[in-house]
PDB file of N, CA and C in Angstrom:
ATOM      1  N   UNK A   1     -11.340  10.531  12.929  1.00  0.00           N
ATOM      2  CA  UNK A   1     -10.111   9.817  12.637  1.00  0.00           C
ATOM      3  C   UNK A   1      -9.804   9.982  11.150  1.00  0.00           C
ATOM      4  N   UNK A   2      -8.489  10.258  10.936  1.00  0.00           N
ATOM      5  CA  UNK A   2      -7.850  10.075   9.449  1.00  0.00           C
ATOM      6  C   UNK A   2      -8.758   9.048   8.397  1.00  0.00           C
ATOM      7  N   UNK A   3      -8.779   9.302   7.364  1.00  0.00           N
ATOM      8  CA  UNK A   3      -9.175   7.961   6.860  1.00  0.00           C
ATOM      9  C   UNK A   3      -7.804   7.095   6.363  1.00  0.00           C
ATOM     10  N   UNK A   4      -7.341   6.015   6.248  1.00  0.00           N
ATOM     11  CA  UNK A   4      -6.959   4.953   6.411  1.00  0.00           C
ATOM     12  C   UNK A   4      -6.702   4.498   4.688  1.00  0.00           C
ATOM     13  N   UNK A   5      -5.588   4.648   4.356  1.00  0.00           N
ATOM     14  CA  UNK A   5      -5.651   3.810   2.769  1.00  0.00           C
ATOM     15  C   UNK A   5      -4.680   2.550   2.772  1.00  0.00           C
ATOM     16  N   UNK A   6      -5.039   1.700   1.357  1.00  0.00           N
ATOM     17  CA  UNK A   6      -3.532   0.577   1.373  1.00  0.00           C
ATOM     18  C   UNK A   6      -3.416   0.754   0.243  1.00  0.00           C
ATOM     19  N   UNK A   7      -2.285  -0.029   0.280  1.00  0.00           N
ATOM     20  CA  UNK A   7      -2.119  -0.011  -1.220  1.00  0.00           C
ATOM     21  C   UNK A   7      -1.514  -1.998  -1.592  1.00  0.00           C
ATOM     22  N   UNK A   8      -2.294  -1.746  -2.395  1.00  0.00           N
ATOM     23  CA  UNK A   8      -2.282  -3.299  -3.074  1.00  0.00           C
ATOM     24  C   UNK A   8      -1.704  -3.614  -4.006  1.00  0.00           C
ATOM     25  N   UNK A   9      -0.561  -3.960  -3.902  1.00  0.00           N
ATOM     26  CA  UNK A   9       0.224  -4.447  -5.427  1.00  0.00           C
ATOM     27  C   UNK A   9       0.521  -5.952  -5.612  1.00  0.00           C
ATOM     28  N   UNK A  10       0.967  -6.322  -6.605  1.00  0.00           N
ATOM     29  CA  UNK A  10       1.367  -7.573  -6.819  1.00  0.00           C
ATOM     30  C   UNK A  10       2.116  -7.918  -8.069  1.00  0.00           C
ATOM     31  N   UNK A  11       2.467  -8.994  -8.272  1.00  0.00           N
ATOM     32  CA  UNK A  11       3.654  -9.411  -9.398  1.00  0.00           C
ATOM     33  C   UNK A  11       2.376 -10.203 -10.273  1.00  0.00           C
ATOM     34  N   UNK A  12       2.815 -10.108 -11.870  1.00  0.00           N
ATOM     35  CA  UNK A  12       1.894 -11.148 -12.736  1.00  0.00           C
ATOM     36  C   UNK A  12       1.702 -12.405 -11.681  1.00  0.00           C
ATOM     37  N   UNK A  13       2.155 -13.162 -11.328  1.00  0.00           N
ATOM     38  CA  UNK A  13       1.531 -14.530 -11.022  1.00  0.00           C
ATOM     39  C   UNK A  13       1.038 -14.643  -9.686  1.00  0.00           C
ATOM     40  N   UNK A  14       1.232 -13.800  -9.026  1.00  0.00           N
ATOM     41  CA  UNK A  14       0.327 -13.291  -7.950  1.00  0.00           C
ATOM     42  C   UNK A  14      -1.366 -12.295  -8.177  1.00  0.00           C
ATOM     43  N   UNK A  15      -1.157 -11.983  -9.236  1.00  0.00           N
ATOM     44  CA  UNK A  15      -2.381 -10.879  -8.845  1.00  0.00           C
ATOM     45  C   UNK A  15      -4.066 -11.810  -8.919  1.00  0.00           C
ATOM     46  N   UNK A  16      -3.852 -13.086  -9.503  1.00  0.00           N
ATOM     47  CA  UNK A  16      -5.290 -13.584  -8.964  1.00  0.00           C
ATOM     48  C   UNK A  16      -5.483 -13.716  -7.723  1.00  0.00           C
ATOM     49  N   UNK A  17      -3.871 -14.352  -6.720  1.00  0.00           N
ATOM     50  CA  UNK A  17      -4.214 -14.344  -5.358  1.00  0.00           C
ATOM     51  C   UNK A  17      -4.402 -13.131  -4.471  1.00  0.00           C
ATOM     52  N   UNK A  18      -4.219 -12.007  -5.291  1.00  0.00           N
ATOM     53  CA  UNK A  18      -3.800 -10.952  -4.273  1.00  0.00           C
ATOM     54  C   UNK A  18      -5.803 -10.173  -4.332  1.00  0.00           C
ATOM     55  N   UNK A  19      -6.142 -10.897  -5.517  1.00  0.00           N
ATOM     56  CA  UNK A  19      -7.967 -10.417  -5.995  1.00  0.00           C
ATOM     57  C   UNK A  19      -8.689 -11.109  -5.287  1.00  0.00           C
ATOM     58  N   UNK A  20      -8.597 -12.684  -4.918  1.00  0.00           N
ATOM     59  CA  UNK A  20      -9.015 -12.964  -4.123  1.00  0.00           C
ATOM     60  C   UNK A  20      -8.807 -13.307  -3.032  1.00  0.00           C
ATOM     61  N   UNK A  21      -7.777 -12.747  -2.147  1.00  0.00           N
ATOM     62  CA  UNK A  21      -7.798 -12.101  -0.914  1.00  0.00           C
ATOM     63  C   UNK A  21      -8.271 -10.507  -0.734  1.00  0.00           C
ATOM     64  N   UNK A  22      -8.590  -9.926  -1.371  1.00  0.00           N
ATOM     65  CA  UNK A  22      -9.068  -8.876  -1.864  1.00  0.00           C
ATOM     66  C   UNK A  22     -10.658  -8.550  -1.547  1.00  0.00           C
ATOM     67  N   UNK A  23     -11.378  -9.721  -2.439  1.00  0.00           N
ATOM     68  CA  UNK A  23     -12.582 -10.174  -2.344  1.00  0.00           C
ATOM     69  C   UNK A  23     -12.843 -10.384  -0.791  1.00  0.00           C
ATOM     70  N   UNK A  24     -11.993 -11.321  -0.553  1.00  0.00           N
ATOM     71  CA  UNK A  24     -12.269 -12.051   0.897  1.00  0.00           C
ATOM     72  C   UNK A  24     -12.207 -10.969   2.287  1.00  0.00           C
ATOM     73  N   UNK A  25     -11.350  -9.708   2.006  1.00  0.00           N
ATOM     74  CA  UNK A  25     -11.260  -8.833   2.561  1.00  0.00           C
ATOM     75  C   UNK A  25     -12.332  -7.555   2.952  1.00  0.00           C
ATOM     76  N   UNK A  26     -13.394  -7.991   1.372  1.00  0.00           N
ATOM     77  CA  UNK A  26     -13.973  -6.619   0.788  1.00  0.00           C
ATOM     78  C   UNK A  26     -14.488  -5.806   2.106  1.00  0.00           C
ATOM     79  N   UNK A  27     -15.301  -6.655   3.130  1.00  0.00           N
ATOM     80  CA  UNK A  27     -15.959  -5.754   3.951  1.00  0.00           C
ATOM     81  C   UNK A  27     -15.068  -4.631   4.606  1.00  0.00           C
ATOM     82  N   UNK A  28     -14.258  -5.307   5.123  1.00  0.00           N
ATOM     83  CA  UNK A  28     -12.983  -5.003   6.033  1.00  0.00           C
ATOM     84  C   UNK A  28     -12.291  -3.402   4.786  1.00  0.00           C
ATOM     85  N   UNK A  29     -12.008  -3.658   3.447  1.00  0.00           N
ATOM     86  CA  UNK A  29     -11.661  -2.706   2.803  1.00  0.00           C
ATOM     87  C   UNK A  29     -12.444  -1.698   2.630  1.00  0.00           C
ATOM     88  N   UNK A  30     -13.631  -1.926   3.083  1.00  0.00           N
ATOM     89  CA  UNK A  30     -14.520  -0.757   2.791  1.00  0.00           C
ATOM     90  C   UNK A  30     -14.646   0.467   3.211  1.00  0.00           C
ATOM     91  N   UNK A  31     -14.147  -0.041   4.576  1.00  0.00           N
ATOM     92  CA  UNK A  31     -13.369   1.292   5.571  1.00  0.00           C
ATOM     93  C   UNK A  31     -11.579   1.991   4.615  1.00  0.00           C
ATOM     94  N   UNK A  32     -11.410   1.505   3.875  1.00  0.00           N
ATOM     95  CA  UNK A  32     -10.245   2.337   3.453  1.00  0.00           C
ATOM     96  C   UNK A  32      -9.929   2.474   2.084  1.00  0.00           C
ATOM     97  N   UNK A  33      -9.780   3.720   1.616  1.00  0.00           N
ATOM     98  CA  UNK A  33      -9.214   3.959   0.308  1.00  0.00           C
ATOM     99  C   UNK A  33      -8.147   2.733  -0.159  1.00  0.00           C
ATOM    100  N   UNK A  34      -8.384   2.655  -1.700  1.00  0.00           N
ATOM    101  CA  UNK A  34      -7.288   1.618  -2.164  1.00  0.00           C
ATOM    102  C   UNK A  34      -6.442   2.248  -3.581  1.00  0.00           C
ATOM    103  N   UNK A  35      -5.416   1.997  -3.101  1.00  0.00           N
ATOM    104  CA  UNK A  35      -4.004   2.309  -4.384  1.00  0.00           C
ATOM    105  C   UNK A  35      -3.836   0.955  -4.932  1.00  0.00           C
ATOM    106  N   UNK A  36      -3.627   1.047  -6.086  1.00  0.00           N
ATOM    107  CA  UNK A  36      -2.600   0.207  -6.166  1.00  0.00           C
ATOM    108  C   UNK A  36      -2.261   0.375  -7.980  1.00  0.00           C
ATOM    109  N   UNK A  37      -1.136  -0.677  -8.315  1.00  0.00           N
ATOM    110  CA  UNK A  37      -0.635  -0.327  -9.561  1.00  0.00           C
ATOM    111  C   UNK A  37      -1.410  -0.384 -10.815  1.00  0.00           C
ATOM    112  N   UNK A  38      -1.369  -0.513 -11.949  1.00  0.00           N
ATOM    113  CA  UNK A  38      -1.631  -0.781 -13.038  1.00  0.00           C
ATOM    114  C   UNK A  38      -2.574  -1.392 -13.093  1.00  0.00           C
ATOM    115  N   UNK A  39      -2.016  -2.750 -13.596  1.00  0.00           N
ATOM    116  CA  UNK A  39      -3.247  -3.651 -14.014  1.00  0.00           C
ATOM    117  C   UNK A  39      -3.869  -4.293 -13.044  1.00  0.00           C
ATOM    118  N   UNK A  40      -3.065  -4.492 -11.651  1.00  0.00           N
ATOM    119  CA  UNK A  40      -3.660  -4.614 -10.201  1.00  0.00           C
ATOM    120  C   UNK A  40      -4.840  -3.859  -9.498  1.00  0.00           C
ATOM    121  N   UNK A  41      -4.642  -2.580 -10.411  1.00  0.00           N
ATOM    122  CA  UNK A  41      -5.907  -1.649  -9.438  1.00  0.00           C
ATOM    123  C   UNK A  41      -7.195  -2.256 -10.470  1.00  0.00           C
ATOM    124  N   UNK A  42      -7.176  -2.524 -11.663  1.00  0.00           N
ATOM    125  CA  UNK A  42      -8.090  -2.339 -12.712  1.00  0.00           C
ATOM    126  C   UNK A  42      -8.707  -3.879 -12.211  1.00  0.00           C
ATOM    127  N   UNK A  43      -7.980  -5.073 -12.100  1.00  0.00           N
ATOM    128  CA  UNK A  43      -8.673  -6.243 -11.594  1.00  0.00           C
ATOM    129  C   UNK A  43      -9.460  -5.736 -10.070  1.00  0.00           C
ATOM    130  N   UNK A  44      -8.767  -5.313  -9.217  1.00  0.00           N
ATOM    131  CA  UNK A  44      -9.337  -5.387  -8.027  1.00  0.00           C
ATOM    132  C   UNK A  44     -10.728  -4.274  -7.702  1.00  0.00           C
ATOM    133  N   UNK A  45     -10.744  -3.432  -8.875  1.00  0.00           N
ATOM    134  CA  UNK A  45     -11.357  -2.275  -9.287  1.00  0.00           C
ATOM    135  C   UNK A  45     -12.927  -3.022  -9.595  1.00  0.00           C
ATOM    136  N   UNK A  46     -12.583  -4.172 -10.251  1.00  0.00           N
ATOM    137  CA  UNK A  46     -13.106  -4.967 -11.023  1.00  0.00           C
ATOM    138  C   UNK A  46     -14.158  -5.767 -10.492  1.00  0.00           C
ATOM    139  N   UNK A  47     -13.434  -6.989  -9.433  1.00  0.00           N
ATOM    140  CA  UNK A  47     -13.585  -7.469  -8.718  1.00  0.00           C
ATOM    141  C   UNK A  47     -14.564  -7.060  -7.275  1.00  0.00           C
ATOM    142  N   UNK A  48     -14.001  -5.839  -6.901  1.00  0.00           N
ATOM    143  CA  UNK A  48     -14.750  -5.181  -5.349  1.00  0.00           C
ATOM    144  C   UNK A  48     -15.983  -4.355  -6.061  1.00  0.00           C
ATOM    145  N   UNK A  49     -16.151  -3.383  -7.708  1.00  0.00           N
ATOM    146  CA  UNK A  49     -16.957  -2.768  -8.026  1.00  0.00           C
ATOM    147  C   UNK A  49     -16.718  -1.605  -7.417  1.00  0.00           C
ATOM    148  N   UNK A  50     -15.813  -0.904  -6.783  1.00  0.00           N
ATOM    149  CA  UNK A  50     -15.472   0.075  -6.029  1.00  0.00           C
ATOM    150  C   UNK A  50     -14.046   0.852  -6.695  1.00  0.00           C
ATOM    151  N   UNK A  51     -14.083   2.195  -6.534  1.00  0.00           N
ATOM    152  CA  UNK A  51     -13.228   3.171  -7.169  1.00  0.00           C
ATOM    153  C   UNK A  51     -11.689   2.360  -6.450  1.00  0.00           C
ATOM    154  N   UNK A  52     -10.848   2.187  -7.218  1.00  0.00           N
ATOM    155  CA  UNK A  52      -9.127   2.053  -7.289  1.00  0.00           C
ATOM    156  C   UNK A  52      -8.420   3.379  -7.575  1.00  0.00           C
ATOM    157  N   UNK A  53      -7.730   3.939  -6.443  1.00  0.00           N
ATOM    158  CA  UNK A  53      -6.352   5.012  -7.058  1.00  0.00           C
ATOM    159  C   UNK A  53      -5.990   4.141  -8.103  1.00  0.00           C
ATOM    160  N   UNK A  54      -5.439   4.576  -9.112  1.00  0.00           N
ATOM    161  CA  UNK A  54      -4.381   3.444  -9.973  1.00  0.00           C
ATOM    162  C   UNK A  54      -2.915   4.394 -10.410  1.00  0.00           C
ATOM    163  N   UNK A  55      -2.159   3.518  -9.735  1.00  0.00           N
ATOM    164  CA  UNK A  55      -0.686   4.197  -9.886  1.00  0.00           C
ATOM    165  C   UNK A  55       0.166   3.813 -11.321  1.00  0.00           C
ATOM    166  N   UNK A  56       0.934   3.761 -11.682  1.00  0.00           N
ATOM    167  CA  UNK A  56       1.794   3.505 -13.088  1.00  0.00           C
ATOM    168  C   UNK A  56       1.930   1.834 -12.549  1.00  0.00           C
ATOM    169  N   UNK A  57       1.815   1.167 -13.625  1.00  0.00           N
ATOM    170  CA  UNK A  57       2.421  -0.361 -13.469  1.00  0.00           C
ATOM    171  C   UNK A  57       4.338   0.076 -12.644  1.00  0.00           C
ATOM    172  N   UNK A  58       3.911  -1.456 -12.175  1.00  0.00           N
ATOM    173  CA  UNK A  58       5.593  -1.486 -11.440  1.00  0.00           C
ATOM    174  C   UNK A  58       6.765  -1.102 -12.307  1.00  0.00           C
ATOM    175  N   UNK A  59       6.996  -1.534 -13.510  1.00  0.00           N
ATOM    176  CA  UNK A  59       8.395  -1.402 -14.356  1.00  0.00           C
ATOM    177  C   UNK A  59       8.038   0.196 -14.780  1.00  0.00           C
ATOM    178  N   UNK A  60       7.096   0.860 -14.630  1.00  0.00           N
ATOM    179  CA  UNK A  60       7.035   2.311 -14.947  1.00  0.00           C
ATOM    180  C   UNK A  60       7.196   3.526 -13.476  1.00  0.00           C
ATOM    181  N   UNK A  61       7.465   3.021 -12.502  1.00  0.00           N
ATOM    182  CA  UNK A  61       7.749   3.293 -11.139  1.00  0.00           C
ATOM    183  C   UNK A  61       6.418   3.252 -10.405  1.00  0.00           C
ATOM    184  N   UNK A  62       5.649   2.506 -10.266  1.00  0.00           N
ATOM    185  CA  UNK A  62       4.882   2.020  -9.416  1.00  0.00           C
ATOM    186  C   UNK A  62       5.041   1.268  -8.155  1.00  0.00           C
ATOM    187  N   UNK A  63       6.444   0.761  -8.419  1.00  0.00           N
ATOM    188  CA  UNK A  63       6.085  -0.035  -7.290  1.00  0.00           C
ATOM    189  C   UNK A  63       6.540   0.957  -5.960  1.00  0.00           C
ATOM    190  N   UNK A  64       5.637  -0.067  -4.539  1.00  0.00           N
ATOM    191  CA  UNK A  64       5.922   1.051  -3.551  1.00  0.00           C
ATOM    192  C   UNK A  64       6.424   0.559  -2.414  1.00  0.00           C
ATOM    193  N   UNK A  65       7.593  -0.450  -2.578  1.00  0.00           N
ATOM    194  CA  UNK A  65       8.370  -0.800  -1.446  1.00  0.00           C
ATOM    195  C   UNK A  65       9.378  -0.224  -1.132  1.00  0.00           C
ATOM    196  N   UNK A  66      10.237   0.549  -2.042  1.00  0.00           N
ATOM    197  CA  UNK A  66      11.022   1.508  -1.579  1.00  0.00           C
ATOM    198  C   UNK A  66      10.472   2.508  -0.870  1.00  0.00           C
ATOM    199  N   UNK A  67       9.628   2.924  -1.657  1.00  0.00           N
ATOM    200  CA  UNK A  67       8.995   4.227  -0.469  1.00  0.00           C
ATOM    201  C   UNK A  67       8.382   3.773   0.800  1.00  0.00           C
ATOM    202  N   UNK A  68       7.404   2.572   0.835  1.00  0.00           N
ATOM    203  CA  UNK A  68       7.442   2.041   2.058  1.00  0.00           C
ATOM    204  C   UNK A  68       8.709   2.219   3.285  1.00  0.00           C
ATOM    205  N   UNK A  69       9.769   2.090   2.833  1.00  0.00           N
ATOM    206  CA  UNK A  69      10.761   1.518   3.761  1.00  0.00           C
ATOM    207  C   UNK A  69      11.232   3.169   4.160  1.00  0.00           C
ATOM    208  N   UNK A  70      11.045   3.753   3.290  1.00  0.00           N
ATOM    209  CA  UNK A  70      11.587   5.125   3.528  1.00  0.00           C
ATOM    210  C   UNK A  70      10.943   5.634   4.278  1.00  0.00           C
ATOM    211  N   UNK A  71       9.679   5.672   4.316  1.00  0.00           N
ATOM    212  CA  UNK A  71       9.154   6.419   5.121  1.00  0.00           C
ATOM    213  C   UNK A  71       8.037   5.957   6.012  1.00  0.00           C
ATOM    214  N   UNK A  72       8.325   4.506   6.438  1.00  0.00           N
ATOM    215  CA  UNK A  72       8.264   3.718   7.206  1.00  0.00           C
ATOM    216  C   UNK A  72       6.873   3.336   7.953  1.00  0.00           C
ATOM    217  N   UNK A  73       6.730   2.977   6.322  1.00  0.00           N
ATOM    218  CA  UNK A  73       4.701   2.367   5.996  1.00  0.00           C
ATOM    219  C   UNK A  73       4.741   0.983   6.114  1.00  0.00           C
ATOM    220  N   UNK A  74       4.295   0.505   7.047  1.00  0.00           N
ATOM    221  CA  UNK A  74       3.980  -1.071   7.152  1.00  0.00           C
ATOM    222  C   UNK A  74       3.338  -1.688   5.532  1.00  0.00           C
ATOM    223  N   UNK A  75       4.201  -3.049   5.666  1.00  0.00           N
ATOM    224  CA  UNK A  75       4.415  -3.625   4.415  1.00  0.00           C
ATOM    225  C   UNK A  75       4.232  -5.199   4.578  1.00  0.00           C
ATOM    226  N   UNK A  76       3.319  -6.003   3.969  1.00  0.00           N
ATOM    227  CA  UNK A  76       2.771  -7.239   3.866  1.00  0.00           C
ATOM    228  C   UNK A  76       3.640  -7.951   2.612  1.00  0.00           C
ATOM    229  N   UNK A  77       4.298  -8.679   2.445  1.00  0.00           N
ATOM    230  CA  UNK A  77       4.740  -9.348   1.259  1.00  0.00           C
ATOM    231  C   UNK A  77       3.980 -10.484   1.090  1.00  0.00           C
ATOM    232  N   UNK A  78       3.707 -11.013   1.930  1.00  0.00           N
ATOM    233  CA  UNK A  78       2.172 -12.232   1.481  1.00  0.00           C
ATOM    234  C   UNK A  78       1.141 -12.341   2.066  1.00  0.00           C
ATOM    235  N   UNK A  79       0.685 -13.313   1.747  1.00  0.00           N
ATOM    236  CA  UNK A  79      -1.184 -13.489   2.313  1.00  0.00           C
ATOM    237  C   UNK A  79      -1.015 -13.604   4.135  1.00  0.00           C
ATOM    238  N   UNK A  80      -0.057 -14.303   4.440  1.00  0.00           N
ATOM    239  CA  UNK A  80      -0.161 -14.288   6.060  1.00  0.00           C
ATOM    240  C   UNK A  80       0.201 -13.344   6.147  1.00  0.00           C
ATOM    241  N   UNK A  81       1.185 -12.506   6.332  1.00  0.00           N
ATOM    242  CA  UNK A  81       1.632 -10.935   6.463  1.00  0.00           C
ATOM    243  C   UNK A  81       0.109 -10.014   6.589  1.00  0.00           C
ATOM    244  N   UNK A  82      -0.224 -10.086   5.697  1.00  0.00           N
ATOM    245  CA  UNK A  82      -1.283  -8.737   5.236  1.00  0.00           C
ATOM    246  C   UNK A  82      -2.510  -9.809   5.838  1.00  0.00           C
ATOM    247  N   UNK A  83      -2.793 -10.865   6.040  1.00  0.00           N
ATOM    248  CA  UNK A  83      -4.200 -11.240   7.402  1.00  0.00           C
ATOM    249  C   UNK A  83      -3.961 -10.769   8.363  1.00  0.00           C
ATOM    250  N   UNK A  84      -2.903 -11.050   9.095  1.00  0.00           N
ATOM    251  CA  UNK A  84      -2.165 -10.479  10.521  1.00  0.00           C
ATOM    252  C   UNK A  84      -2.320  -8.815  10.342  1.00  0.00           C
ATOM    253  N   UNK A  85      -1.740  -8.065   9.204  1.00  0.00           N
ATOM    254  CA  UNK A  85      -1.910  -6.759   9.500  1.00  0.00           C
ATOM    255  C   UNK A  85      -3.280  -5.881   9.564  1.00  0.00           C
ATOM    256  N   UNK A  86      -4.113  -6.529   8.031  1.00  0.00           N
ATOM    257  CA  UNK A  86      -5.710  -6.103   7.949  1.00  0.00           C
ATOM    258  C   UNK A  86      -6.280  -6.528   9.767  1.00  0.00           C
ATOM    259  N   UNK A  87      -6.036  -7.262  10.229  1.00  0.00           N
ATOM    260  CA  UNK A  87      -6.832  -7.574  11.449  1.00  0.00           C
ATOM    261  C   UNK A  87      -6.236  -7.109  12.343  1.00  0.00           C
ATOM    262  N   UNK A  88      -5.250  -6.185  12.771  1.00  0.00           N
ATOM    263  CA  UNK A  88      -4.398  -5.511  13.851  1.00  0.00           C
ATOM    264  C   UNK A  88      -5.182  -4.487  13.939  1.00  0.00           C
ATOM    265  N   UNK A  89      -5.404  -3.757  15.423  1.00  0.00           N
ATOM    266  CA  UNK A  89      -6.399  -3.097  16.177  1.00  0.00           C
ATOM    267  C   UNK A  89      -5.437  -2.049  15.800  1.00  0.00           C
ATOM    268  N   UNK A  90      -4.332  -1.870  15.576  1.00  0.00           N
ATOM    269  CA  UNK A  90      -3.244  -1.004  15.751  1.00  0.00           C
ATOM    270  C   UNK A  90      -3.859  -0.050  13.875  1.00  0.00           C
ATOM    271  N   UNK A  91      -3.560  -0.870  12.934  1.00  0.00           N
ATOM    272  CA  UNK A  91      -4.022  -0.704  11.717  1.00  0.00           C
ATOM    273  C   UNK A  91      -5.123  -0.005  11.402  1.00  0.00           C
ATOM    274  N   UNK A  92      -6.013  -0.614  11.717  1.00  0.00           N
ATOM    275  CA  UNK A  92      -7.836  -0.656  11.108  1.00  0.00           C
ATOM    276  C   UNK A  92      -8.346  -0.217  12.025  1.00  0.00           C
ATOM    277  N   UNK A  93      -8.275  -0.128  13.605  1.00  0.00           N
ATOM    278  CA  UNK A  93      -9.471   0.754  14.201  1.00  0.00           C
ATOM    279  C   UNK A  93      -8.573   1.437  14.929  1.00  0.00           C
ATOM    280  N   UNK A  94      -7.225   1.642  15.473  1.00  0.00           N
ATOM    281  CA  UNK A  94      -6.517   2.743  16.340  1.00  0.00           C
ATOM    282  C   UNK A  94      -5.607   3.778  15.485  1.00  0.00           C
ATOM    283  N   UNK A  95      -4.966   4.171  16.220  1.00  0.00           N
ATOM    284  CA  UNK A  95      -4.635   5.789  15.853  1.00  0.00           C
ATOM    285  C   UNK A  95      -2.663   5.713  15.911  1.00  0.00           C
ATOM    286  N   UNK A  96      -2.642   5.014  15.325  1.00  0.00           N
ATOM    287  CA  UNK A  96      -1.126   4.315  15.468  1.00  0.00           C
ATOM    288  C   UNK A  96      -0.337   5.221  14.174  1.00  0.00           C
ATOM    289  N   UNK A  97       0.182   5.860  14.700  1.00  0.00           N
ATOM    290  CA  UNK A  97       1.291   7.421  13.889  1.00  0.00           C
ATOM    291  C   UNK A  97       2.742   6.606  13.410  1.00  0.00           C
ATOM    292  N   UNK A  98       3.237   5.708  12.275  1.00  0.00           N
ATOM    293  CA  UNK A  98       4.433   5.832  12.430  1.00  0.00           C
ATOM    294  C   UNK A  98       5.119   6.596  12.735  1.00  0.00           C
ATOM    295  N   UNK A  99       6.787   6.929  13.128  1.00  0.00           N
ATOM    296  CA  UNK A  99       7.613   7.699  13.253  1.00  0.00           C
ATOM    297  C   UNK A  99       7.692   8.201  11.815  1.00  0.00           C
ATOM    298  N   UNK A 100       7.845   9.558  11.648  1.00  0.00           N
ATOM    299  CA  UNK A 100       8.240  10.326  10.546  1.00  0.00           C
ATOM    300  C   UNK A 100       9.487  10.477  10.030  1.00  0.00           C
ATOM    301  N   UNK A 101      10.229  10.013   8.971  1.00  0.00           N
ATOM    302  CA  UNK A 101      12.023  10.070   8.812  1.00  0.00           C
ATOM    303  C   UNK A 101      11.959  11.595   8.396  1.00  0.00           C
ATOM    304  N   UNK A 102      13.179  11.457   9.287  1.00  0.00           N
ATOM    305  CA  UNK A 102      13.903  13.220   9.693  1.00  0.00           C
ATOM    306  C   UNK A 102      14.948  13.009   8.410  1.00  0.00           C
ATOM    307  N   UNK A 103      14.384  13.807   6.911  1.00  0.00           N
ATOM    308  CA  UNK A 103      15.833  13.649   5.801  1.00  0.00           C
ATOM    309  C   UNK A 103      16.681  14.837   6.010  1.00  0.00           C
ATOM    310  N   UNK A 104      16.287  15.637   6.726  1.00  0.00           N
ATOM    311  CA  UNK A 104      16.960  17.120   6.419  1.00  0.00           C
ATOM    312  C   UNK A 104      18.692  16.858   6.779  1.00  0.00           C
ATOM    313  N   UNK A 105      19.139  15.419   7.267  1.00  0.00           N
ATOM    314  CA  UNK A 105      20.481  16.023   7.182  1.00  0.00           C
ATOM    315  C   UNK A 105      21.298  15.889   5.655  1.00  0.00           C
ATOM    316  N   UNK A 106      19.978  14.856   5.261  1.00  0.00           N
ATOM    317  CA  UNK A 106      20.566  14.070   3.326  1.00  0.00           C
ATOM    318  C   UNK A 106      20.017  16.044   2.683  1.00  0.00           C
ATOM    319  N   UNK A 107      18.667  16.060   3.359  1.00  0.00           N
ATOM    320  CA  UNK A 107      18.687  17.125   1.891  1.00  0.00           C
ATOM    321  C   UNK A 107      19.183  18.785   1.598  1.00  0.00           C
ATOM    322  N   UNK A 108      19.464  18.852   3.346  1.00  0.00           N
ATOM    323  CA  UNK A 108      20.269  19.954   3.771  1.00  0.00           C
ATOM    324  C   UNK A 108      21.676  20.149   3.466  1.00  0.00           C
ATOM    325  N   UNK A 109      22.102  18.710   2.981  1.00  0.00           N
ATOM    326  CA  UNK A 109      23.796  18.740   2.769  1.00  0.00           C
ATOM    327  C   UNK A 109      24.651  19.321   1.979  1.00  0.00           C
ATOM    328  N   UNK A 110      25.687  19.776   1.977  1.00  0.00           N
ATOM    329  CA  UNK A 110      26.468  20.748   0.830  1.00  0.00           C
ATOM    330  C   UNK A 110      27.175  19.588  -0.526  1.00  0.00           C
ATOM    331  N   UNK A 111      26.927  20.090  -1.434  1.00  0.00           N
ATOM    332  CA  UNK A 111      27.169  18.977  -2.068  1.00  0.00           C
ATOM    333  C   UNK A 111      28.334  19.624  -3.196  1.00  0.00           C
ATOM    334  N   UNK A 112      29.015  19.385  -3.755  1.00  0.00           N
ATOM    335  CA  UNK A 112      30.208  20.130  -5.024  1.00  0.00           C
ATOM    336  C   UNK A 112      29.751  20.759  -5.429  1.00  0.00           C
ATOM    337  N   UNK A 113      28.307  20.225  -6.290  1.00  0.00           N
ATOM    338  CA  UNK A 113      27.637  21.409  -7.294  1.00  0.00           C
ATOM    339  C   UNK A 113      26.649  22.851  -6.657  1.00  0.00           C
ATOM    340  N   UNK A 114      26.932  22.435  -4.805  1.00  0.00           N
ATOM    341  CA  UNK A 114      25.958  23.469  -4.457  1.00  0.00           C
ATOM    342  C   UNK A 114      26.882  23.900  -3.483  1.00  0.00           C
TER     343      UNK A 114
END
């Protein structure tokens, strides 16, 4: 099976809660690579003792809810959200393929300058 990553971000006054749900998670994360932004990867980096991707802080284009939506990566905005998803059979132990977005009619298009 694929291996399985998340990515963990959070806002300043969230990121202690997002470390220790993090913590509380650790076993469960151990099965999957972790992203996440800036100073978010470096606490949780911190915290678990385990390697963090670390992406650009959010105001430097880190954050990854746009691309989430684009290309249609399941997305937790809080602590109930992301319990419900970490514990979905669908997530963490099955083989569940989102649909892939078809851009070719945006990037195929004729545009003035082309």
């Amino acid at each position: 099976m694929k291996q399985k990553n998340i990515a963990l971000v959070a806002h300043d006054n969230k990121k202690k809660e997002l470390v220790a749900w993090a913590q509380d998670k650790a076993a469960i994360l151990e099965q999957v690579g972790i992203y996440a932004t800036g100073t978010t990867g470096r606490l949780i980096q911190d915290a678990l003792n385990r390697p963090v991707t670390r992406l650009l802080s959010g105001p430097l284009g880190g954050d990854l809810l746009r691309i989430a939506a684009l290309y249609n990566i399941p997305v937790a905005c809080n602590k109930a959200s992301a319990d419900f998803m970490i514990h979905s059979p669908l997530l963490m132990e099955g083989t569940y393929q989102p649909d892939a977005p078809d851009f070719s009619a945006y990037t195929q298009r004729q545009t003035p300058a082309g």
